[in-house]
N, C-alpha and C. Protein backbone atom coordinates (compact mmCIF):
# COMPACT_ATOMS: atom_id res chain seq x y z
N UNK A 1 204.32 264.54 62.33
CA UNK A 1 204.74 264.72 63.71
C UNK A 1 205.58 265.99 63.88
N UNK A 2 205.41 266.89 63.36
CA UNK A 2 206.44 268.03 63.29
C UNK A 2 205.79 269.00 64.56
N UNK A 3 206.63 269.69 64.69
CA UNK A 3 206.14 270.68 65.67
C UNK A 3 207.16 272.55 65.21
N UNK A 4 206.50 273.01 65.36
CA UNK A 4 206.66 274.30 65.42
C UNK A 4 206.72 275.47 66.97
N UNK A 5 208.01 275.94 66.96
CA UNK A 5 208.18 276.86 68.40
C UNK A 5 207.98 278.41 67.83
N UNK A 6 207.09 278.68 68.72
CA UNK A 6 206.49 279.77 68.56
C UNK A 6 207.17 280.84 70.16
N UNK A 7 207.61 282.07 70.09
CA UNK A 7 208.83 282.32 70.65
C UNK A 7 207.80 283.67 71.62
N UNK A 8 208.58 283.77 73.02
CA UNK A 8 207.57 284.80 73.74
C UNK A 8 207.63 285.73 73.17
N UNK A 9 208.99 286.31 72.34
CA UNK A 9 208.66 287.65 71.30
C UNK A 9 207.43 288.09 70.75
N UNK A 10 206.08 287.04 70.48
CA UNK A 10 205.15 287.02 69.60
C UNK A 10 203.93 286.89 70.31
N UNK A 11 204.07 286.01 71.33
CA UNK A 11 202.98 285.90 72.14
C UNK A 11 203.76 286.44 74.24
N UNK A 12 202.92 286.43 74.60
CA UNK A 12 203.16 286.33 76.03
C UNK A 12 203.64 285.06 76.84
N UNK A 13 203.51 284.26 76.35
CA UNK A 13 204.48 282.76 76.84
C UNK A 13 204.86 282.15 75.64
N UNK A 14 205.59 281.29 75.70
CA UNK A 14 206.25 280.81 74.69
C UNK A 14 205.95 279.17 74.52
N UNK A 15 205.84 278.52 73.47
CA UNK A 15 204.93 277.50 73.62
C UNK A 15 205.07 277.04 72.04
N UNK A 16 205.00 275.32 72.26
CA UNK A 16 205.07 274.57 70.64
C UNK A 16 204.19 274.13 70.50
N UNK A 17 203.34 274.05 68.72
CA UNK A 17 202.69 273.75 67.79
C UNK A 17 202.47 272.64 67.78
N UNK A 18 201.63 271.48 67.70
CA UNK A 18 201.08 270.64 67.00
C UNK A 18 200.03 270.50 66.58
N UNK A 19 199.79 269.41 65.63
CA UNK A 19 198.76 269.35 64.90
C UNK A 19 198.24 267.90 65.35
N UNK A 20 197.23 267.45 65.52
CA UNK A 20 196.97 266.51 65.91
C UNK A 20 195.54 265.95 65.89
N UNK A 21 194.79 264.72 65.54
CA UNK A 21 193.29 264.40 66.00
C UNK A 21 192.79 266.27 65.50
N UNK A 22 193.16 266.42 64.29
CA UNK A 22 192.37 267.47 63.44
C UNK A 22 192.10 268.97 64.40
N UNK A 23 193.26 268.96 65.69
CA UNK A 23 193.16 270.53 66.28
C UNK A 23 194.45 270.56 66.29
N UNK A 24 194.80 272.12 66.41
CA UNK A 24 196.18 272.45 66.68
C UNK A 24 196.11 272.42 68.31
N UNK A 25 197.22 271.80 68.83
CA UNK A 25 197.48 272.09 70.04
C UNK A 25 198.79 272.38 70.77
N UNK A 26 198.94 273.47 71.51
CA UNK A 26 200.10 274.34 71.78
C UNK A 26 200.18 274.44 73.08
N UNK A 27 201.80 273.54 73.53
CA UNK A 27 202.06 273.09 74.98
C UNK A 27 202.88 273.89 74.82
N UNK A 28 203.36 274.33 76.49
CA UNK A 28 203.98 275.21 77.00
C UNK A 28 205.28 274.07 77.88
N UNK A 29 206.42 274.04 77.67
CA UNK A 29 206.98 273.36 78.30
C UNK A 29 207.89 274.07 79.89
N UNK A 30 208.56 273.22 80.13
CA UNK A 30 209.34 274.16 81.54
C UNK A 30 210.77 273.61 81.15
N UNK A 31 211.36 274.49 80.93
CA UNK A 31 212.68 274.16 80.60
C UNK A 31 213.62 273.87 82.03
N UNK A 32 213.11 274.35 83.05
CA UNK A 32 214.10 273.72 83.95
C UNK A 32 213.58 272.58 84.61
N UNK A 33 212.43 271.31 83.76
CA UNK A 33 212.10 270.60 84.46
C UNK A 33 212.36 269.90 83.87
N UNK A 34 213.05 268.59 83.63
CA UNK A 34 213.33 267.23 82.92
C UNK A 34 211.99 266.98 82.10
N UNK A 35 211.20 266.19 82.93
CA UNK A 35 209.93 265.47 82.89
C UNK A 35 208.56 267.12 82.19
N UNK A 36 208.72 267.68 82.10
CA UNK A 36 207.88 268.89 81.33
C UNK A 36 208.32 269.35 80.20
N UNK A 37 208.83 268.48 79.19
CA UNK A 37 208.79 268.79 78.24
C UNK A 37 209.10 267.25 77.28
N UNK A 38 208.63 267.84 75.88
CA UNK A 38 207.84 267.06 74.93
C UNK A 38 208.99 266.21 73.94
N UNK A 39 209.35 265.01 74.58
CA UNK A 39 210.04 263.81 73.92
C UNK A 39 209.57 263.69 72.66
N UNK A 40 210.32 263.00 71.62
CA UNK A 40 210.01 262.36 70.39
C UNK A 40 209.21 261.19 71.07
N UNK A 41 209.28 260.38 71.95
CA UNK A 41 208.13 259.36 71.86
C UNK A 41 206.95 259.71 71.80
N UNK A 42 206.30 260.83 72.62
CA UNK A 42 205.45 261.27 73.08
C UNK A 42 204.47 261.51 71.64
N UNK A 43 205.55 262.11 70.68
CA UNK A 43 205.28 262.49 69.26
C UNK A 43 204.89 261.01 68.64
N UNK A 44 205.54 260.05 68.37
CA UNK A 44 205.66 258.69 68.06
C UNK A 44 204.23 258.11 68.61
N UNK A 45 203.70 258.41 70.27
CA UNK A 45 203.01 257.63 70.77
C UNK A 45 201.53 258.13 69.96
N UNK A 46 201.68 259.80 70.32
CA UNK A 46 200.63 260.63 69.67
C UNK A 46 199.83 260.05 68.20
N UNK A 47 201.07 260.17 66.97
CA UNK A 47 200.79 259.86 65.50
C UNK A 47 199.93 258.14 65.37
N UNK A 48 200.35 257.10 66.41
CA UNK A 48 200.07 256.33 66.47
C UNK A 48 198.40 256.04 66.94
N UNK A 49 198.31 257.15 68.32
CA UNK A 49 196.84 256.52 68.28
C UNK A 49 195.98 257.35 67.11
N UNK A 50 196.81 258.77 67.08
CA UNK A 50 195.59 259.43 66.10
C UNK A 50 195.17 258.60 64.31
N UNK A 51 196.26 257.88 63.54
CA UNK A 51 196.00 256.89 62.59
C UNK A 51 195.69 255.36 62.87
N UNK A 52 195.47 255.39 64.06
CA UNK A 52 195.22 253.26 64.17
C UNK A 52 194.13 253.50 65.50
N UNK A 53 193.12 254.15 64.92
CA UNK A 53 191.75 254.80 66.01
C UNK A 53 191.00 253.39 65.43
N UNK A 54 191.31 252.50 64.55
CA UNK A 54 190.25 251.40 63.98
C UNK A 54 190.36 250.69 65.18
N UNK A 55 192.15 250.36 65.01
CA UNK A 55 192.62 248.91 65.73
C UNK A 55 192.22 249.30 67.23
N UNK A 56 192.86 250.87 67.97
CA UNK A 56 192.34 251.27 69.16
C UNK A 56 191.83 252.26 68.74
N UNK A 57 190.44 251.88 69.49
CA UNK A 57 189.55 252.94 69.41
C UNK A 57 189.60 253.65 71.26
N UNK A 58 189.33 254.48 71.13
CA UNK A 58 189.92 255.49 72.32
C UNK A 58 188.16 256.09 72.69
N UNK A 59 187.05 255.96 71.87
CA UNK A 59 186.27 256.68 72.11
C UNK A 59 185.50 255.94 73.58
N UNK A 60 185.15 256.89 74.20
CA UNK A 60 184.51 256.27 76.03
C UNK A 60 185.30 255.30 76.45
N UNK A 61 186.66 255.34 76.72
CA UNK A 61 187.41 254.65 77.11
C UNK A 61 187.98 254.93 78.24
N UNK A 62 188.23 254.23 79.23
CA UNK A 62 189.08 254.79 80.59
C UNK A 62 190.74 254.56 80.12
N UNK A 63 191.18 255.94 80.10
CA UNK A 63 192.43 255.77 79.50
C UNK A 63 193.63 256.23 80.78
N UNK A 64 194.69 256.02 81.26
CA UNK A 64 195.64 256.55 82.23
C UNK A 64 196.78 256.61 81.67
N UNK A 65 197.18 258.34 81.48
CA UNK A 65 198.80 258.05 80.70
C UNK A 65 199.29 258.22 82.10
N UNK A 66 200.62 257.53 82.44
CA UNK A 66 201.54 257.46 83.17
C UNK A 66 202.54 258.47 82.88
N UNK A 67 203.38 259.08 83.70
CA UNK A 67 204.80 260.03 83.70
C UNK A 67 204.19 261.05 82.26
N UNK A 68 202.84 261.57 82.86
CA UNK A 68 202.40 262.73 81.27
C UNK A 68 202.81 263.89 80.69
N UNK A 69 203.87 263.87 81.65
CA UNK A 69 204.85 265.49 81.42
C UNK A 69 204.03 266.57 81.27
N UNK A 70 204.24 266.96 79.43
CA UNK A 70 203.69 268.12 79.54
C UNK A 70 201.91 267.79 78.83
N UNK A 71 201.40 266.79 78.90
CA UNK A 71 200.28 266.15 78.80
C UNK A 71 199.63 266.06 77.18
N UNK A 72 200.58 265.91 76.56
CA UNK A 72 200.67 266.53 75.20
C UNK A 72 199.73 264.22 74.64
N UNK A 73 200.01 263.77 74.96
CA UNK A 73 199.59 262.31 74.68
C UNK A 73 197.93 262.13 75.19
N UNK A 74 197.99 262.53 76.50
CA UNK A 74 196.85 262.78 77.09
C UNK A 74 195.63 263.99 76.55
N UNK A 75 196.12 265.01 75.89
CA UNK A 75 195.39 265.96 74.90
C UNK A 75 195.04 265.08 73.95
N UNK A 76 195.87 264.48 73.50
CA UNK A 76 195.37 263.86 71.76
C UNK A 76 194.45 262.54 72.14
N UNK A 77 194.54 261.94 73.52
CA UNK A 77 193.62 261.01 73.63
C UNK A 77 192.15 261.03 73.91
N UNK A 78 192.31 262.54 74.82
CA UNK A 78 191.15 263.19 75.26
C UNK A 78 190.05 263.25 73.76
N UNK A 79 190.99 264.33 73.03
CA UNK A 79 190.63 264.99 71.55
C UNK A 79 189.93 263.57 70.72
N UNK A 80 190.45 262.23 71.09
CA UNK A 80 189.86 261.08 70.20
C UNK A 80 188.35 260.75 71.08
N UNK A 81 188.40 260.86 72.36
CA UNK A 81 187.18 260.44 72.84
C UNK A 81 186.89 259.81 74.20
N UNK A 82 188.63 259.62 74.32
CA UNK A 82 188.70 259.14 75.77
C UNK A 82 188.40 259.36 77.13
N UNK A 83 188.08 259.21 77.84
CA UNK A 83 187.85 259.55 79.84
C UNK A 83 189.41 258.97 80.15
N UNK A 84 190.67 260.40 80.56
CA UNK A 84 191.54 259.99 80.70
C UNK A 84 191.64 260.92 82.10
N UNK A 85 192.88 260.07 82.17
CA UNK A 85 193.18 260.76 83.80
C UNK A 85 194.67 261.03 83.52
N UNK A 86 195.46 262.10 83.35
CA UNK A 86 196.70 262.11 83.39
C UNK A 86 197.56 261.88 84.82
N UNK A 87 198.52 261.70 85.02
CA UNK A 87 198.94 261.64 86.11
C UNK A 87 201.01 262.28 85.75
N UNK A 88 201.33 262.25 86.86
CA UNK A 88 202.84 262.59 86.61
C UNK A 88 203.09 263.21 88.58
N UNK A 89 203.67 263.38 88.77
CA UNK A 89 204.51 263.82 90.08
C UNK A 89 204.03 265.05 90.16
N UNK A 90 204.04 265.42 91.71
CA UNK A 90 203.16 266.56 91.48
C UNK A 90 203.79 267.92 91.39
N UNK A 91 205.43 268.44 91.49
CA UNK A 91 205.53 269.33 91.10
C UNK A 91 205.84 269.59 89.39
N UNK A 92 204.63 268.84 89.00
CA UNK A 92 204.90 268.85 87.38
C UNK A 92 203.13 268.59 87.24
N UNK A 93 202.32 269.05 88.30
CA UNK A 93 201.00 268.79 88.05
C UNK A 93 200.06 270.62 87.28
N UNK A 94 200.74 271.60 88.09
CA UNK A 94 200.44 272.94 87.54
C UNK A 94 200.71 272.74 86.08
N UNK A 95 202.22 273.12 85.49
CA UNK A 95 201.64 272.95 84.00
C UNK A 95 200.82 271.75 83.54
N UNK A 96 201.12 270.98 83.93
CA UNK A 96 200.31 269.85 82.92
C UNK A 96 198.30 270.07 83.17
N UNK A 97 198.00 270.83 84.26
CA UNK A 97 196.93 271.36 83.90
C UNK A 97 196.56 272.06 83.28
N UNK A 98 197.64 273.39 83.11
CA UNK A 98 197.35 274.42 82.20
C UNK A 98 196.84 273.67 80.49
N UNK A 99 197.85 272.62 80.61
CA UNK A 99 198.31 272.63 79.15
C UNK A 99 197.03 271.58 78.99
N UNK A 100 196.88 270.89 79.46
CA UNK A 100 195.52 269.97 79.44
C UNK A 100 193.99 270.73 79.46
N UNK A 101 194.17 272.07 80.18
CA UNK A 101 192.67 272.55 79.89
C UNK A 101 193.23 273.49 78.71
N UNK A 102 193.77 274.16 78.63
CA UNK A 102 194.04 275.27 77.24
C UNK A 102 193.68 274.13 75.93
N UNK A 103 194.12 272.96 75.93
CA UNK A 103 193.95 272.73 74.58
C UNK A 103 192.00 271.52 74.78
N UNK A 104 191.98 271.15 75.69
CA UNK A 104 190.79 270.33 75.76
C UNK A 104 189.40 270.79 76.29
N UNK A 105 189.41 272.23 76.28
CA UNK A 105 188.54 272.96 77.31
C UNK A 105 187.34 273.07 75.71
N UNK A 106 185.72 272.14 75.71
CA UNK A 106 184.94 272.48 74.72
C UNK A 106 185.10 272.12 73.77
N UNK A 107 186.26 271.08 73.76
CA UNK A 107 186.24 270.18 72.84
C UNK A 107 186.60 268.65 72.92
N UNK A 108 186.13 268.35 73.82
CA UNK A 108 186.18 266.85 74.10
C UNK A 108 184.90 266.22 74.70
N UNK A 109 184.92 265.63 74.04
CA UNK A 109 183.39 264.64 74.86
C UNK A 109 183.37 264.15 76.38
N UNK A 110 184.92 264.20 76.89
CA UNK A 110 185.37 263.69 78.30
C UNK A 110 185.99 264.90 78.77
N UNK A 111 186.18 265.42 80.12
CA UNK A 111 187.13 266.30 80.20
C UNK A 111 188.10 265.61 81.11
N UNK A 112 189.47 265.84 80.70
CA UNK A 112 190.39 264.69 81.24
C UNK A 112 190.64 265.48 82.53
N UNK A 113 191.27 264.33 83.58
CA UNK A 113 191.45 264.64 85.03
C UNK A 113 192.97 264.59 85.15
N UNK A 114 193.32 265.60 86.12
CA UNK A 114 194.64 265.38 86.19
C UNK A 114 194.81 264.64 87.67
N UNK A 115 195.70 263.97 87.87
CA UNK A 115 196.62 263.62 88.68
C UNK A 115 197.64 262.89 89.50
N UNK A 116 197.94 263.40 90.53
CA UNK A 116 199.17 263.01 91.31
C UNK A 116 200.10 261.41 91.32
N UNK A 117 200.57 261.08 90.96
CA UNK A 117 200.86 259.10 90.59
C UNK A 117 202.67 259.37 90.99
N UNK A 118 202.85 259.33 92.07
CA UNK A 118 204.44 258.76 92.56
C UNK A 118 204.54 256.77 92.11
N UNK A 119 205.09 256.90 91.28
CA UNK A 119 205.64 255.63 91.08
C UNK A 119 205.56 254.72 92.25
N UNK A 120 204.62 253.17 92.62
CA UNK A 120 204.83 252.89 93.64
C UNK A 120 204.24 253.35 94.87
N UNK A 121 204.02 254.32 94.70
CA UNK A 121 203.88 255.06 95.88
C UNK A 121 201.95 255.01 96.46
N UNK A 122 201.60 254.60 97.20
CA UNK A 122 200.16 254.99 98.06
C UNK A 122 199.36 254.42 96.77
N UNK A 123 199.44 253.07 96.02
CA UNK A 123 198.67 252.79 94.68
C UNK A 123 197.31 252.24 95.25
N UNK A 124 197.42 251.59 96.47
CA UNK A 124 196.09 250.89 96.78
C UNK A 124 195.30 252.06 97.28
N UNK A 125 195.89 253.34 97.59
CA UNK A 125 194.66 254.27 98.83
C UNK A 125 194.78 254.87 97.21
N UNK A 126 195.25 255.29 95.97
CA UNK A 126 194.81 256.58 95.08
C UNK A 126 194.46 255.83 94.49
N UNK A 127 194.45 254.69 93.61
CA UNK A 127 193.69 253.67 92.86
C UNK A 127 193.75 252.38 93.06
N UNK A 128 192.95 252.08 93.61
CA UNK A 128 192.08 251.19 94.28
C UNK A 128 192.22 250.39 93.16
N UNK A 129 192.01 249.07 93.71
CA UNK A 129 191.93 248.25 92.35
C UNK A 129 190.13 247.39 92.46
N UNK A 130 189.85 247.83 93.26
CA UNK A 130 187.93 247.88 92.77
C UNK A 130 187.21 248.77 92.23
N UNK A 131 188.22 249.97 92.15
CA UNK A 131 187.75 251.07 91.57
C UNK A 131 188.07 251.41 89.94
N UNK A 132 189.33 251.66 90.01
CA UNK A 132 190.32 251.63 89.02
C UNK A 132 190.37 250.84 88.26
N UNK A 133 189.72 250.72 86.89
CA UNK A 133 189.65 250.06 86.22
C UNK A 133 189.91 251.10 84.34
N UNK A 134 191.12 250.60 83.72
CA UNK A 134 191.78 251.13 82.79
C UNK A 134 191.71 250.10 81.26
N UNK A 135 191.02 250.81 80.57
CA UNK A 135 190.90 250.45 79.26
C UNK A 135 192.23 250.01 78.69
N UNK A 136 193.33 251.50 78.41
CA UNK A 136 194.39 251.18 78.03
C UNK A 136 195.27 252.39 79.08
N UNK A 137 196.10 251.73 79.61
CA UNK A 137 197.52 252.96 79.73
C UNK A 137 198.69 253.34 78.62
N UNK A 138 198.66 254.93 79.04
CA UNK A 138 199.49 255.10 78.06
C UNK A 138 200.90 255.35 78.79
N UNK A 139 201.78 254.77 78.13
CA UNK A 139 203.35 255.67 78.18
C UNK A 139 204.29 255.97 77.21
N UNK A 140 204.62 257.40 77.23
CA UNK A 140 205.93 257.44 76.29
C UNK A 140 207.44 257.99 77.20
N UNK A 141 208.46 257.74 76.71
CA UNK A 141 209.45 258.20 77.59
C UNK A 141 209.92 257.74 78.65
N UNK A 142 209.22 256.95 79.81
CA UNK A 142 209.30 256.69 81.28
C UNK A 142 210.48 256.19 81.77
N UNK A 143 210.97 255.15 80.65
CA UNK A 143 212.40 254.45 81.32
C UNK A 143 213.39 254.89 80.83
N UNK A 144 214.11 255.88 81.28
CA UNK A 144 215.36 255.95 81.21
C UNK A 144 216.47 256.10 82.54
N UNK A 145 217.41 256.68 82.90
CA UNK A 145 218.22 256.92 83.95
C UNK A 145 217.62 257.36 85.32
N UNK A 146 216.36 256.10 85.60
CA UNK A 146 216.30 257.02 86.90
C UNK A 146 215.95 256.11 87.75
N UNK A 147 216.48 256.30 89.20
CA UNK A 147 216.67 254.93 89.79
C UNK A 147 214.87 254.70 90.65
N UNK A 148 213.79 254.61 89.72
CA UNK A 148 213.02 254.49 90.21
C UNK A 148 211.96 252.96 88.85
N UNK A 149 212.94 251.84 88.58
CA UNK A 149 212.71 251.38 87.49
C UNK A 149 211.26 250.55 88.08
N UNK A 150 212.00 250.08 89.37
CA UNK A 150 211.16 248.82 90.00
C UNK A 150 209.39 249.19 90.36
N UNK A 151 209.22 250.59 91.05
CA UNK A 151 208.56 251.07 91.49
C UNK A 151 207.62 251.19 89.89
N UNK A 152 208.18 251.84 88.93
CA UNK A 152 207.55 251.68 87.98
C UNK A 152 206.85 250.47 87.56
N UNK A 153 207.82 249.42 87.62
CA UNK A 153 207.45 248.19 87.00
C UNK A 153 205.91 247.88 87.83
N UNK A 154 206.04 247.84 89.20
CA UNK A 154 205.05 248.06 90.21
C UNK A 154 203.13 248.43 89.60
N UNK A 155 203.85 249.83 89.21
CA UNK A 155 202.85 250.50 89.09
C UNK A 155 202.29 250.12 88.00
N UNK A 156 202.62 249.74 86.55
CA UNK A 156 201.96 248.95 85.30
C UNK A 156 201.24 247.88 86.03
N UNK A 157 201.95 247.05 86.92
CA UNK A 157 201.05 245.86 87.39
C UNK A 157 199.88 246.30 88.10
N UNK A 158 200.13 246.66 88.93
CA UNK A 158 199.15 247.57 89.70
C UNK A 158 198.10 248.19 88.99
N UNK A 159 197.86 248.75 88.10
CA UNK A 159 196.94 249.49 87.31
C UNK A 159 196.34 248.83 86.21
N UNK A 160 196.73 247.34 85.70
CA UNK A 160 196.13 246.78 84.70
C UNK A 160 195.83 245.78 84.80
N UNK A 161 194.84 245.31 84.22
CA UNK A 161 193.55 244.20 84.54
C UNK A 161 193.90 243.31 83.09
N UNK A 162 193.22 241.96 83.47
CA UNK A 162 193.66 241.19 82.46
C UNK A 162 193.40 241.84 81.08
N UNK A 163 192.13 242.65 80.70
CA UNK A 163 191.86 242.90 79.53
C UNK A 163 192.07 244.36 79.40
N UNK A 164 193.09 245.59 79.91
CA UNK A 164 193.91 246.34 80.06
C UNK A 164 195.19 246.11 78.74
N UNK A 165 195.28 247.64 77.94
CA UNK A 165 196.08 247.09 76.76
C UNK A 165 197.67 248.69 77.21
N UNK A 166 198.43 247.97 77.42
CA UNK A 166 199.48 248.98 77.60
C UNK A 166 199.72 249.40 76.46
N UNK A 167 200.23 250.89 75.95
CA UNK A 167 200.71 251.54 74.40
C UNK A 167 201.95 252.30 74.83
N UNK A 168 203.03 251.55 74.45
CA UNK A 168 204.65 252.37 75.54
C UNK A 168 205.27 252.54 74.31
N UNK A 169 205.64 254.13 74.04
CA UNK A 169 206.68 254.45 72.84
C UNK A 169 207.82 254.51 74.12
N UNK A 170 209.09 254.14 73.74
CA UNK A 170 210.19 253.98 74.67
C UNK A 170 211.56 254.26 73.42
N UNK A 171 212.28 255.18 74.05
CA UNK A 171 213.71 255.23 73.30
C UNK A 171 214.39 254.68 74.33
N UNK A 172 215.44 253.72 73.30
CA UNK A 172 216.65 253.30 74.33
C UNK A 172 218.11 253.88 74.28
N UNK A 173 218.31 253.87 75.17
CA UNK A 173 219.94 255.21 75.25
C UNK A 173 220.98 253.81 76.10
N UNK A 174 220.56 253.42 77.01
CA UNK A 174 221.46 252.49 77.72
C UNK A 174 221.47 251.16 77.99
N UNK A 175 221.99 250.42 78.89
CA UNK A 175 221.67 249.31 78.66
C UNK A 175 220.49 248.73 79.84
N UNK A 176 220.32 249.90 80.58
CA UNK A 176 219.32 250.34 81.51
C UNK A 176 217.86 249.67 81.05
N UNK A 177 217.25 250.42 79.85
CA UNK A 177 216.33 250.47 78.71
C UNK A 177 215.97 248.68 78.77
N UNK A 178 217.34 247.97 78.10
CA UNK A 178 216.97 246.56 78.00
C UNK A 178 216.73 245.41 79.10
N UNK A 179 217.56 246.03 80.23
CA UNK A 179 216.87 245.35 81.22
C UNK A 179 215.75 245.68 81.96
N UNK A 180 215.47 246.39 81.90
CA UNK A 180 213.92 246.59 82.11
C UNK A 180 213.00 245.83 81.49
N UNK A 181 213.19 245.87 80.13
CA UNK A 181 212.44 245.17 79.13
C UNK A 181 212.04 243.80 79.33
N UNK A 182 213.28 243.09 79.70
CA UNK A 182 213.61 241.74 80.36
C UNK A 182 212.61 241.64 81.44
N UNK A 183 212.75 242.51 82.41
CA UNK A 183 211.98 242.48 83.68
C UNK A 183 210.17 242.59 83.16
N UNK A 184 209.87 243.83 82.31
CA UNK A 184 208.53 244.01 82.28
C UNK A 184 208.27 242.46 81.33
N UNK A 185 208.86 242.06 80.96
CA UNK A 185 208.25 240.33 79.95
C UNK A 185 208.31 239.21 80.75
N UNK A 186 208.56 239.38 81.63
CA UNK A 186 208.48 238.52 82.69
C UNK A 186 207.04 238.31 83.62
N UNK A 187 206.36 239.82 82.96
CA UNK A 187 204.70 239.99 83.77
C UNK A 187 204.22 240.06 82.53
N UNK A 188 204.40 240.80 81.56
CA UNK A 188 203.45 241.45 80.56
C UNK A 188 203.85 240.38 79.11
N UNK A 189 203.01 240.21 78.30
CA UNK A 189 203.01 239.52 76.93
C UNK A 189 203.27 240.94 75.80
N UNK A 190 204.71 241.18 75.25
CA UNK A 190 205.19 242.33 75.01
C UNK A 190 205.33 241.87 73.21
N UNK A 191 204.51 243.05 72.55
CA UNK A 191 204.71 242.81 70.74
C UNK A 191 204.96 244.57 70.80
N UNK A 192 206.03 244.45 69.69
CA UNK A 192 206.18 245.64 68.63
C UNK A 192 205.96 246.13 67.84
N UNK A 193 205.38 247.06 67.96
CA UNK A 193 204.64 247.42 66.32
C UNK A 193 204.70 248.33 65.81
N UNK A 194 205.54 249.01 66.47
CA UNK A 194 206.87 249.95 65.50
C UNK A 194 207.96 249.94 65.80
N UNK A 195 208.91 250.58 64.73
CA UNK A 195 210.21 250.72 65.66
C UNK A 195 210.77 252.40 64.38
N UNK A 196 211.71 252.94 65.28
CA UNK A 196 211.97 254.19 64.52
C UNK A 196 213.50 253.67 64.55
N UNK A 197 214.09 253.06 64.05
CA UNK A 197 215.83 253.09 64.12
C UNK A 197 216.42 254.31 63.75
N UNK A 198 216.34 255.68 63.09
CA UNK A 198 216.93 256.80 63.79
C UNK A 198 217.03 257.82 64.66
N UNK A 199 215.33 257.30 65.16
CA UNK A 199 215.42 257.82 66.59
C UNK A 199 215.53 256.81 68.24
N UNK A 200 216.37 255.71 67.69
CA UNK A 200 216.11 254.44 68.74
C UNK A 200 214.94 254.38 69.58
N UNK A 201 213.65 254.50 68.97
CA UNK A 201 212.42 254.39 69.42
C UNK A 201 211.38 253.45 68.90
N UNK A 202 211.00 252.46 69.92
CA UNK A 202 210.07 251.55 69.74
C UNK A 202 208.85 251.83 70.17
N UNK A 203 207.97 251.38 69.73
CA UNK A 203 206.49 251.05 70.15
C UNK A 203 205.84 249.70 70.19
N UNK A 204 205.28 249.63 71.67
CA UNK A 204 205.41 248.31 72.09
C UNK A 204 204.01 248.62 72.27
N UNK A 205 202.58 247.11 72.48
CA UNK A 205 201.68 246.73 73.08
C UNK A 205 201.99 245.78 73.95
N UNK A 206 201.27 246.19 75.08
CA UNK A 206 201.29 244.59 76.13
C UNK A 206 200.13 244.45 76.89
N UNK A 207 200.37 243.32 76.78
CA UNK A 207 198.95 242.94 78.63
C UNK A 207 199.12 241.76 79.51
N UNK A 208 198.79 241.94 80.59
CA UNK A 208 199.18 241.17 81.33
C UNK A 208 199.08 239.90 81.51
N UNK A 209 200.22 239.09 81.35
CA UNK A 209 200.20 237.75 81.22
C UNK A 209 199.06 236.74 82.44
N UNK A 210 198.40 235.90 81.66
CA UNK A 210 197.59 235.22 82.24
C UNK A 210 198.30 234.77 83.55
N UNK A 211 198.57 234.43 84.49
CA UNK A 211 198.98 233.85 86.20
C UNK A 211 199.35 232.51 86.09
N UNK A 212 198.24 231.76 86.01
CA UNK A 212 198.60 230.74 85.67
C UNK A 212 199.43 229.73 84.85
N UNK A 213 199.57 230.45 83.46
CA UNK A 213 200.55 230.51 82.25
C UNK A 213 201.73 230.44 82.58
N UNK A 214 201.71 232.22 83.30
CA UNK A 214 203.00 232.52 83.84
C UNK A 214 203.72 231.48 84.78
């Protein structure tokens, strides 16, 4: 999971290294944007699908990463085989195209789609739920300090079907983090199947709890 910064001195933009699903791929982040640039989960979420392609297989899959920043999760899913759609807010939709066609342009069996997903926001008119139908969503990063938890919670429900498999690398910083957690197990049937204790980062699967059960 290492990455390498490669500095505008050398090239004409400035932009980090990875290696990943057997290509190098080199995102460009925005330093004055929170959400555009490349978390350790993202790294965490990445290493995970590219070695456990048995358990999830990603190939012709309808995949949706959620909050995709700099689309660096969404590259490596593309690169496995997936039909993904990135999404993130839209003044964070320009780079994340750049960075999504520079590294997936002629080499993917799918070419991933970008777009627009406000938390909550217009879910029945942009994905339809007769339409919209998601293999697995991805997230890394999404919950931390921002007062938009609920709307989120929203939108996982909203987008996943009983046989829909969520893949959320999540670091926890507050106590923010755990109640959420509380809240999303209250809809979703939530297992761990990693955990990084020096980077307080977990990796969780879920899906949505049967209704009736519930």
């Amino acid at each position: 999971m290492a990455r390498s910064f490669i500095p505008s001195l050398i090239t004409t933009v400035s932009w980090e290294g990875f290696r990943f699903a057997g290509h190098e791929i080199r995102i460009t982040e925005a330093k004055d944007c929170y959400g555009a640039v490349v978390w350790p989960s993202a790294l965490v979420l990445c290493y995970f699908l590219e070695t456990h392609t048995k358990q999830y297989n990603m190939v012709d899959k309808n995949v949706i990463e959620i909050g995709a920043g700099t689309g660096l999760v969404s590259i490596v899913a593309s690169l496995l085989g997936a039909r993904v759609t990135a999404t993130d807010l839209p003044e964070l939709l320009g780079n994340l195209q750049y960075n999504i066609s520079r590294n997936t342009k002629m080499k993917c069996k799918h070419l991933p789609q970008v777009k627009e997903l406000s938390w909550g926001v217009a879910l029945d008119r942009d994905f339809p739920r007769s339409a919209a139908s998601f293999d697995y969503i991805l997230a890394a990063d999404v919950v931390y300090a921002h007062p938009f938890l609920e709307e989120l919670l929203v939108t996982f429900d909203h987008l996943c079907r009983e046989s829909t498999v969520i893949l959320w690398a999540m670091r926890f910083r507050l106590e923010k983090e755990n109640r959420f957690v509380d809240r999303f197990k209250e809809l979703f049937d939530l297992e761990e199947l990693s955990s990084f204790p020096s980077l307080n980062i977990k990796l969780y699967k879920a899906m949505k709890k049967n209704r009736r059960s519930a």
